[in-house]
Every structure is written in structure tokens, then in C-alpha cells.
Protein backbone atom coordinates (compact mmCIF):
# COMPACT_ATOMS: atom_id res chain seq x y z
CA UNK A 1 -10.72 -17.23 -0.38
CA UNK A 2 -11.63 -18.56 3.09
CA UNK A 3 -9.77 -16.75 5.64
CA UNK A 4 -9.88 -18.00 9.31
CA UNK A 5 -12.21 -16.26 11.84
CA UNK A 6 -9.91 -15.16 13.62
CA UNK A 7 -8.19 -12.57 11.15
CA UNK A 8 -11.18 -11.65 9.69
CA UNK A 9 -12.33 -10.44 12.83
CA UNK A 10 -9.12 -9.29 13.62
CA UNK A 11 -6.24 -8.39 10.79
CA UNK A 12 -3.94 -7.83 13.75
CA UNK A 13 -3.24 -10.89 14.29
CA UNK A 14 -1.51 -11.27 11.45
CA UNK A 15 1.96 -10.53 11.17
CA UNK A 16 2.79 -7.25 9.17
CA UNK A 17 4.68 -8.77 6.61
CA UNK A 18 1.27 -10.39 5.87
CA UNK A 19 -0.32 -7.56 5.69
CA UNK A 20 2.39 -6.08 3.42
CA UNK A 21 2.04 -8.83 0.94
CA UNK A 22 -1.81 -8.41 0.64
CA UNK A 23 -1.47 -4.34 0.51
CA UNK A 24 0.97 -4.43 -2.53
CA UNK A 25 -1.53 -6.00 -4.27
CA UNK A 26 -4.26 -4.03 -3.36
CA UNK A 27 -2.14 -1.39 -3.64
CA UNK A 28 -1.47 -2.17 -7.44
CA UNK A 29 -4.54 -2.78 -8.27
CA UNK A 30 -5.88 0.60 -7.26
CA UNK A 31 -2.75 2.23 -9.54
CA UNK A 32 -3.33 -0.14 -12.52
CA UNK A 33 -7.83 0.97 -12.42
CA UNK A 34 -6.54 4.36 -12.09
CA UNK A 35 -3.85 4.11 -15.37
CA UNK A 36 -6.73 2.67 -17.69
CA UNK A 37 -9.18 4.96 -16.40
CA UNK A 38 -6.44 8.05 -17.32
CA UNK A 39 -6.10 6.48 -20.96
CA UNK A 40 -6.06 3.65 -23.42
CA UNK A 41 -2.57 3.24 -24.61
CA UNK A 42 -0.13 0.30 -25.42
CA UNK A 43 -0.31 -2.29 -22.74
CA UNK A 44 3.57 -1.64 -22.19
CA UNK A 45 2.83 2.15 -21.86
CA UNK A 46 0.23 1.15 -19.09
CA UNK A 47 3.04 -1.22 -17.45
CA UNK A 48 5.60 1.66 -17.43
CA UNK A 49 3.08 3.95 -16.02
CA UNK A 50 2.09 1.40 -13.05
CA UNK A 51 5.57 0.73 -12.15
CA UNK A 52 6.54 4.68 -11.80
CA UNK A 53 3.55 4.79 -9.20
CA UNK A 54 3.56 1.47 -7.28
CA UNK A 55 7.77 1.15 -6.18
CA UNK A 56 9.64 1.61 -3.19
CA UNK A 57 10.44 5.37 -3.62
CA UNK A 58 6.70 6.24 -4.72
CA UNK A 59 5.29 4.59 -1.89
CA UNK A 60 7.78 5.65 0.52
CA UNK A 61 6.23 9.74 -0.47
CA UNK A 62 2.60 8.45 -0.54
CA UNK A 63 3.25 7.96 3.45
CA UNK A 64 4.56 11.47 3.44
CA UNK A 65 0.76 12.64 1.78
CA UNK A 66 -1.16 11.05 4.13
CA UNK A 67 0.15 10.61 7.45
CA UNK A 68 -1.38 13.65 8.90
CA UNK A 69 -4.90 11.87 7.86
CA UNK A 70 -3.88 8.45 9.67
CA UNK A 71 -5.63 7.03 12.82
CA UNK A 72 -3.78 6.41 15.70
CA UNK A 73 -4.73 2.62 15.01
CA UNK A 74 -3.84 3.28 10.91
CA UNK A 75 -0.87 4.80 12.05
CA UNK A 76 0.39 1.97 14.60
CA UNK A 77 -0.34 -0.51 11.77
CA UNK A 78 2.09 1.71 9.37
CA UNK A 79 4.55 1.21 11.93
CA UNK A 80 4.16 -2.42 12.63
CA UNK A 81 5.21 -2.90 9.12
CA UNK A 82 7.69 -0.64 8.48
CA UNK A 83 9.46 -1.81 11.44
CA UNK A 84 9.27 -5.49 10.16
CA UNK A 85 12.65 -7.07 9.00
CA UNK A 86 12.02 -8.20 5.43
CA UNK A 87 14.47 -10.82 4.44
CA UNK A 88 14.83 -9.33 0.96
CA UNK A 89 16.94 -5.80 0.15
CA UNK A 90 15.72 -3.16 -2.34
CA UNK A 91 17.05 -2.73 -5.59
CA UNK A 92 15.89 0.64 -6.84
CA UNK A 93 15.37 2.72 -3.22
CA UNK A 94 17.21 3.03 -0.01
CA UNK A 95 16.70 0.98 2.88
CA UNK A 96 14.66 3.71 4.70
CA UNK A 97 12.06 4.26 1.62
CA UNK A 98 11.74 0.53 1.19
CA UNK A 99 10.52 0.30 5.01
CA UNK A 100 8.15 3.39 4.47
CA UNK A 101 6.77 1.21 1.65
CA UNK A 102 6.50 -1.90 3.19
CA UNK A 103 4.06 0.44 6.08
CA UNK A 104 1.96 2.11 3.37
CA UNK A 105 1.38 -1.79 2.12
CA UNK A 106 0.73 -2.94 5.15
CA UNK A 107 -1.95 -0.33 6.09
CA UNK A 108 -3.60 -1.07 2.89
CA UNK A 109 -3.48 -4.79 3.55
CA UNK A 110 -4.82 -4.07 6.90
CA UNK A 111 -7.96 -1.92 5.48
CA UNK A 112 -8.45 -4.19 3.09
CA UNK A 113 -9.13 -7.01 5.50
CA UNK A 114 -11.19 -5.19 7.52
CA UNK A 115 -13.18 -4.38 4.35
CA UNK A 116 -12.61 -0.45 4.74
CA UNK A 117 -12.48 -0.13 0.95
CA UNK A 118 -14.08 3.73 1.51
CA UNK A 119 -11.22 4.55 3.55
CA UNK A 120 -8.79 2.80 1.21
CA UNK A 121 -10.04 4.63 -1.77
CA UNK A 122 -10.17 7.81 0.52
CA UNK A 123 -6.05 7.51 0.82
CA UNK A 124 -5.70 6.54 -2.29
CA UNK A 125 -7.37 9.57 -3.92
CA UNK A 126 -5.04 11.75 -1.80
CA UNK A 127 -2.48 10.09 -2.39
CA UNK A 128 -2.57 10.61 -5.96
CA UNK A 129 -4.01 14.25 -5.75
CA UNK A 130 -1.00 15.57 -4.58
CA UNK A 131 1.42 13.09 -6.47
CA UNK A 132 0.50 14.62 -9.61
């Protein structure tokens, strides 16, 4: 993927909605390597697994796990997209956790851009050290 540069040099620039829709991905993808690394089950056993971790509500209490460990800059990012307005409404959490998620996606996004996978994996790992 060819990415101006512009926001490769800067992820900033982008807005945090942006960011939000990489970081759910990344975000994902970091929950789905850690559910086949845990165990070789049923592909729908995997699915249910993935979806208990990576949802509004789940997300919203990763935030609470690692904001002590944020950046100021990590942290101003987390609020850049938790204060966006999203033009869709959760189903399944409150408006408040949904926003906390959308932050926690953005930061991700955000790192990922920058090409801070250490870091990513870094808040990942405590993220799910103290969810379990």
C-alpha cells in the first residue's frame, strides 16, 4: 500500500477516525495471532473467542490497563479519537465505552503507522496480562 509522504512522516495528519479504522484492524489481528497461538480449536470457537476480546466493552477496559503507561503524545492521540463523532451508534456497549474504544483503535492505528510495532506489542501484552 502506498501511503502519501506526508502521513507516513506524520500519522497526525490524519484524521482520528482514520486512525481508528486502521487500529481495529491491527487491533484484531494481534487478538486473532494470540487465539491460535492459545489453541487449535474449531474455527467458530476461534471466532467466538476473538469477538469476546476485540468489542466495544473489551476495548473500552484495555484503555483502563494501560493508560498509566501512555505518552503524553500516545495519550493525546487516545483522545483525539475518542473525542471524534462517529456517525454510527453501538449496538452491544454504551456510548461512553464505544468512544474509549474508538481511542484505544486509534492509538494503535497511530503506532502502527509510525511503525512502532515494539510498542504496539508492548500494550498489547499488557493489555492481555491483566485481562485474563
Amino acid at each position: 500500500m502506498d501511503l502519501s509522504i506526508e502521513t507516513q512522516s506524520n500519522p497526525k495528519l490524519l484524521s482520528p477516525l482514520t486512525l481508528a479504522f486502521l487500529g481495529d484492524a491491527v487491533y484484531e489481528l494481534l487478538v486473532r495471532r494470540l487465539v491460535v497461538e492459545e489453541a487449535n480449536m474449531p474455527v467458530g470457537q476461534l471466532h467466538q473467542k476473538a469477538v469476546s476480546l476485540v468489542n466495544a466493552a473489551a476495548q473500552s477496559d484495555a484503555f483502563g490497563r494501560i493508560e498509566k503507561m501512555l505518552t503524553e503524545e500516545e495519550l493525546a492521540i487516545f483522545k483525539r479519537g475518542r473525542n471524534a463523532s462517529a456517525s454510527s451508534t453501538p449496538k452491544h456497549a454504551d456510548i461512553a465505552q464505544y468512544r474509549r474504544a474508538t481511542g484505544v483503535e486509534a492509538l494503535f492505528g497511530y503506532l502502527y503507522l509510525k511503525e512502532e510495532q515494539e510498542r504496539i506489542e508492548e500494550l498489547f501484552r499488557m493489555i492481555m496480562e491483566t485481562m485474563r
